[in-house]
N, C-alpha and C. Protein backbone atom coordinates (compact mmCIF):
# COMPACT_ATOMS: atom_id res chain seq x y z
N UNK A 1 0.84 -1.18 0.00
CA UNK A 1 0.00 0.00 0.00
C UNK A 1 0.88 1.25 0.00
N UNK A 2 0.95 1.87 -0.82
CA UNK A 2 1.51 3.67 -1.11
C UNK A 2 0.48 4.64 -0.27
N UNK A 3 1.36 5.65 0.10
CA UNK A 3 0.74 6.26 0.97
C UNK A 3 0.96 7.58 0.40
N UNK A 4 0.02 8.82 0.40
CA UNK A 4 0.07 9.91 -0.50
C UNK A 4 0.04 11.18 0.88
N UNK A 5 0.50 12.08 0.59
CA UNK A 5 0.09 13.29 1.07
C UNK A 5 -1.10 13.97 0.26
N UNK A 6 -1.80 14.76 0.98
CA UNK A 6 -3.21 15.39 0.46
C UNK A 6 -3.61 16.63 1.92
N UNK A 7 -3.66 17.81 0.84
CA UNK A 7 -4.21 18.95 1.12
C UNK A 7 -5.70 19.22 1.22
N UNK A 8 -6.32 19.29 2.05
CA UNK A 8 -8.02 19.45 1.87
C UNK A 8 -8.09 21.14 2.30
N UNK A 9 -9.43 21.97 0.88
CA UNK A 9 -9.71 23.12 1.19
C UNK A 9 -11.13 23.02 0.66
N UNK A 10 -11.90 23.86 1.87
CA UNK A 10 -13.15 24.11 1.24
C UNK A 10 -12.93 25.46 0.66
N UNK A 11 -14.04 25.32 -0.98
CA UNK A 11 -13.71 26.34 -2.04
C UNK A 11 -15.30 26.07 -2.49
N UNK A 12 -15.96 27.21 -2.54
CA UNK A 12 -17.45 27.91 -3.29
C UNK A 12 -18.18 26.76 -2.64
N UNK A 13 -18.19 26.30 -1.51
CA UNK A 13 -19.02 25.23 -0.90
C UNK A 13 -18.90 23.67 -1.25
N UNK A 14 -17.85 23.57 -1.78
CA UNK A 14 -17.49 22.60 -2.28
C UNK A 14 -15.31 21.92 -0.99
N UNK A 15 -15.67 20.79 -1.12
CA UNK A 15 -14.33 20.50 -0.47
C UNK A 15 -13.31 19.92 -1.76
N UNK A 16 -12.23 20.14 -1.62
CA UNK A 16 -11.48 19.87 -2.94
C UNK A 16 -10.19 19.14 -2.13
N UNK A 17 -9.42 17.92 -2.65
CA UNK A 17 -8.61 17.63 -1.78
C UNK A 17 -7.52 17.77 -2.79
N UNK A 18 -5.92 17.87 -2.77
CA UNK A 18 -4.78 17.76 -3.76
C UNK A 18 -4.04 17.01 -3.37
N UNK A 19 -3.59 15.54 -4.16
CA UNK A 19 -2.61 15.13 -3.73
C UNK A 19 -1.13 15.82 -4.01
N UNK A 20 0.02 15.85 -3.11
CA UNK A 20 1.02 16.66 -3.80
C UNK A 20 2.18 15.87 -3.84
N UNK A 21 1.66 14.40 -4.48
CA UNK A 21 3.32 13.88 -4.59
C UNK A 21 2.63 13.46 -6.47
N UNK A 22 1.57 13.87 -6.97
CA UNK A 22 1.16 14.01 -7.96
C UNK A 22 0.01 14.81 -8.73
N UNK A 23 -0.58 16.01 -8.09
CA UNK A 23 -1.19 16.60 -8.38
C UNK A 23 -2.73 16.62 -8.81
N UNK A 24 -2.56 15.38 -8.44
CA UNK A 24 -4.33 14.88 -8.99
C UNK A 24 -5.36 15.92 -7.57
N UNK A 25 -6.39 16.00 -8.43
CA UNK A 25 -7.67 16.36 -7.37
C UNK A 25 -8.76 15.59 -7.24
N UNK A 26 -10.00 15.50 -5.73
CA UNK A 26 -10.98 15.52 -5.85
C UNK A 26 -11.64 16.08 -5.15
N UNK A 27 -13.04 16.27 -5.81
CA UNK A 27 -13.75 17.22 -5.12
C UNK A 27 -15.42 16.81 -4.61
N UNK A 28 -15.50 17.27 -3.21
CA UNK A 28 -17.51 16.84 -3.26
C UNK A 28 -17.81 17.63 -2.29
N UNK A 29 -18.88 17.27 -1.61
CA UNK A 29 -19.43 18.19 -0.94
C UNK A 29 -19.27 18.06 0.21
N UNK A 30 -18.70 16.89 0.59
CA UNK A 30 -17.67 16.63 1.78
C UNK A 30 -16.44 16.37 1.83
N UNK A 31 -15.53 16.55 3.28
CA UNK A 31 -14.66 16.00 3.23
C UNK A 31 -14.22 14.44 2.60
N UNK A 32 -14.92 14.08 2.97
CA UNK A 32 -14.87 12.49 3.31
C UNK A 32 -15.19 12.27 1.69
N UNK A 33 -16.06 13.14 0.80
CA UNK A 33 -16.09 12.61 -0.66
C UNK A 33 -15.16 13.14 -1.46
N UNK A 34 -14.65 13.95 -1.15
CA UNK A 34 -13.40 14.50 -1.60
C UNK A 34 -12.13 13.75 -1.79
N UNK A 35 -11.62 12.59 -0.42
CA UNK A 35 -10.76 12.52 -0.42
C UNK A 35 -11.29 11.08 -0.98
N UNK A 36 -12.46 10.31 -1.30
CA UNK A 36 -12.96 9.15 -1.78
C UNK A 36 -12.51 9.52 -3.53
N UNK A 37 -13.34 10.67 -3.51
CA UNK A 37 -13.11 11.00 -5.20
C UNK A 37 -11.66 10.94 -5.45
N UNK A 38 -10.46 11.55 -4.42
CA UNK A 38 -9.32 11.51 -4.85
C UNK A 38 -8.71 10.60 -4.93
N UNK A 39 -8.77 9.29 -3.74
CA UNK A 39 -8.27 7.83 -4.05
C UNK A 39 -8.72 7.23 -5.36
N UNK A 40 -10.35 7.59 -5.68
CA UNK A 40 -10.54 7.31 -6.89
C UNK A 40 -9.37 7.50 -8.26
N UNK A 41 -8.92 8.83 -7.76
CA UNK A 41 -8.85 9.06 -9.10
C UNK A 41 -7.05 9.07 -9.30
N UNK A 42 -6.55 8.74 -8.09
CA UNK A 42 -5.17 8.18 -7.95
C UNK A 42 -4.78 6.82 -8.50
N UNK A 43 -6.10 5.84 -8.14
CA UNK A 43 -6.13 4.54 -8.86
C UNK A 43 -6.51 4.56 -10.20
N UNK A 44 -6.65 5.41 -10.38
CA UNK A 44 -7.20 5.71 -12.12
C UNK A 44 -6.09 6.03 -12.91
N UNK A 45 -5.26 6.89 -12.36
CA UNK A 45 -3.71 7.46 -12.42
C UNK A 45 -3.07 6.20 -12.83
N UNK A 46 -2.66 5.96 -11.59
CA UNK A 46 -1.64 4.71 -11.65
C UNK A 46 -1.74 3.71 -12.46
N UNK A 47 -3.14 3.43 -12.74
CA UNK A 47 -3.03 2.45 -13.70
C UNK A 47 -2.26 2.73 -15.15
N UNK A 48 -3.70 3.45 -15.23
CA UNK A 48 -2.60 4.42 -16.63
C UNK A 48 -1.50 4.27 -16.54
N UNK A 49 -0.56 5.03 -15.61
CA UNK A 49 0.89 5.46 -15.64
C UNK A 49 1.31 4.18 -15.87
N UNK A 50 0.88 2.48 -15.47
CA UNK A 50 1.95 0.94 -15.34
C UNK A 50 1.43 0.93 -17.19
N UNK A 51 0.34 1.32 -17.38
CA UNK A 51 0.41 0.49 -18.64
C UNK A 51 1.08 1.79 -20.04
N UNK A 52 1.40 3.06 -19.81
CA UNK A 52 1.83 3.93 -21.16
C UNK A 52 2.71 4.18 -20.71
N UNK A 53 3.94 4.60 -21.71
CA UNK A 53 5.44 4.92 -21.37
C UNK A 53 5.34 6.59 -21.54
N UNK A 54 4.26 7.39 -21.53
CA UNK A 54 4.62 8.86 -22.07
C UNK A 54 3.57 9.46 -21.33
N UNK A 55 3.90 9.12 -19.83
CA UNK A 55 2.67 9.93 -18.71
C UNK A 55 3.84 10.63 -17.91
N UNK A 56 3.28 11.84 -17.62
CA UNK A 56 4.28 12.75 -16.83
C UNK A 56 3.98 12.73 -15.21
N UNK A 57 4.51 12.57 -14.36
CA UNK A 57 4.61 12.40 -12.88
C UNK A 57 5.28 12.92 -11.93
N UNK A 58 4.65 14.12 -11.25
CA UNK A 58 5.52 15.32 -10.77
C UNK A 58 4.75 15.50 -9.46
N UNK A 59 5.58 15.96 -8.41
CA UNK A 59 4.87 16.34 -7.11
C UNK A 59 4.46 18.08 -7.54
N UNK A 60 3.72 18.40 -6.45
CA UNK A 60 3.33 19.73 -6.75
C UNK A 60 4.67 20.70 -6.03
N UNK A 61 4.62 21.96 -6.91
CA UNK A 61 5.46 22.54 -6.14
C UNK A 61 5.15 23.64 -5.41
N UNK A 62 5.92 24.00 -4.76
CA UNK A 62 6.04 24.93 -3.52
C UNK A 62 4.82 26.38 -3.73
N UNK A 63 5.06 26.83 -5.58
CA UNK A 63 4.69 27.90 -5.96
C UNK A 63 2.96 27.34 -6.12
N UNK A 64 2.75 26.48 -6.43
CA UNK A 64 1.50 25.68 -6.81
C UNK A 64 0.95 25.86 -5.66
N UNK A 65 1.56 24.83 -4.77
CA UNK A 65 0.88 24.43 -3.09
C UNK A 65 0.42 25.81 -2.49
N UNK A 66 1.02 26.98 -2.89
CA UNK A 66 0.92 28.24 -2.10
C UNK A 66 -0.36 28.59 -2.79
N UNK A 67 -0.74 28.63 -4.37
CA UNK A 67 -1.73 29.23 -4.87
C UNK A 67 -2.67 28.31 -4.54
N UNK A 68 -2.73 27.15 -4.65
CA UNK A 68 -3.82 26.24 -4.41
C UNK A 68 -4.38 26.45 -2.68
N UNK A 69 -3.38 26.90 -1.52
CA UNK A 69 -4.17 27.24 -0.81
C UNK A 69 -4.68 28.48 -0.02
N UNK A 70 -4.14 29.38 -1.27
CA UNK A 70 -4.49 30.78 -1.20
C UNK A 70 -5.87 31.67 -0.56
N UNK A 71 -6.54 31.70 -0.03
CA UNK A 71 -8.00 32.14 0.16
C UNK A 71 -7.89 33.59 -0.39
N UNK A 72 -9.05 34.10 -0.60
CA UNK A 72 -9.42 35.21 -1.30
C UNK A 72 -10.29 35.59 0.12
């Protein structure tokens, strides 16, 4: 089992989570579906990434992580 880091922010009433050792998101109207949508969509990732040789795979960076949890 891989273990991810993940940022959770609520944004326009909505919860959005980021993983940042690859940048994927998810989002719902809860916490808890947020970070469901995001495992979702990490296993959705990965697969992809074992089976094509031309997927790009990057943690988020510093400048990203700051705007992504910017509040207005």
């Amino acid at each position: 089992m891989e273990f991810y880091t993940s940022v959770l922010r609520q944004s326009a009433g909505y919860w959005v989570a980021l993983c940042l050792e690859n940048g994927l998101v998810g989002q719902g109207v809860t916490q808890e579906d947020a970070i469901r949508k995001l495992k979702d969509a990490i296993d959705s990732f990965e697969a992809v990434y074992e089976t094509e040789n031309n997927i790009y795979k990057a943690p988020v960076s510093i400048e990203e992580l700051h705007e992504f949890c910017h509040y207005d």
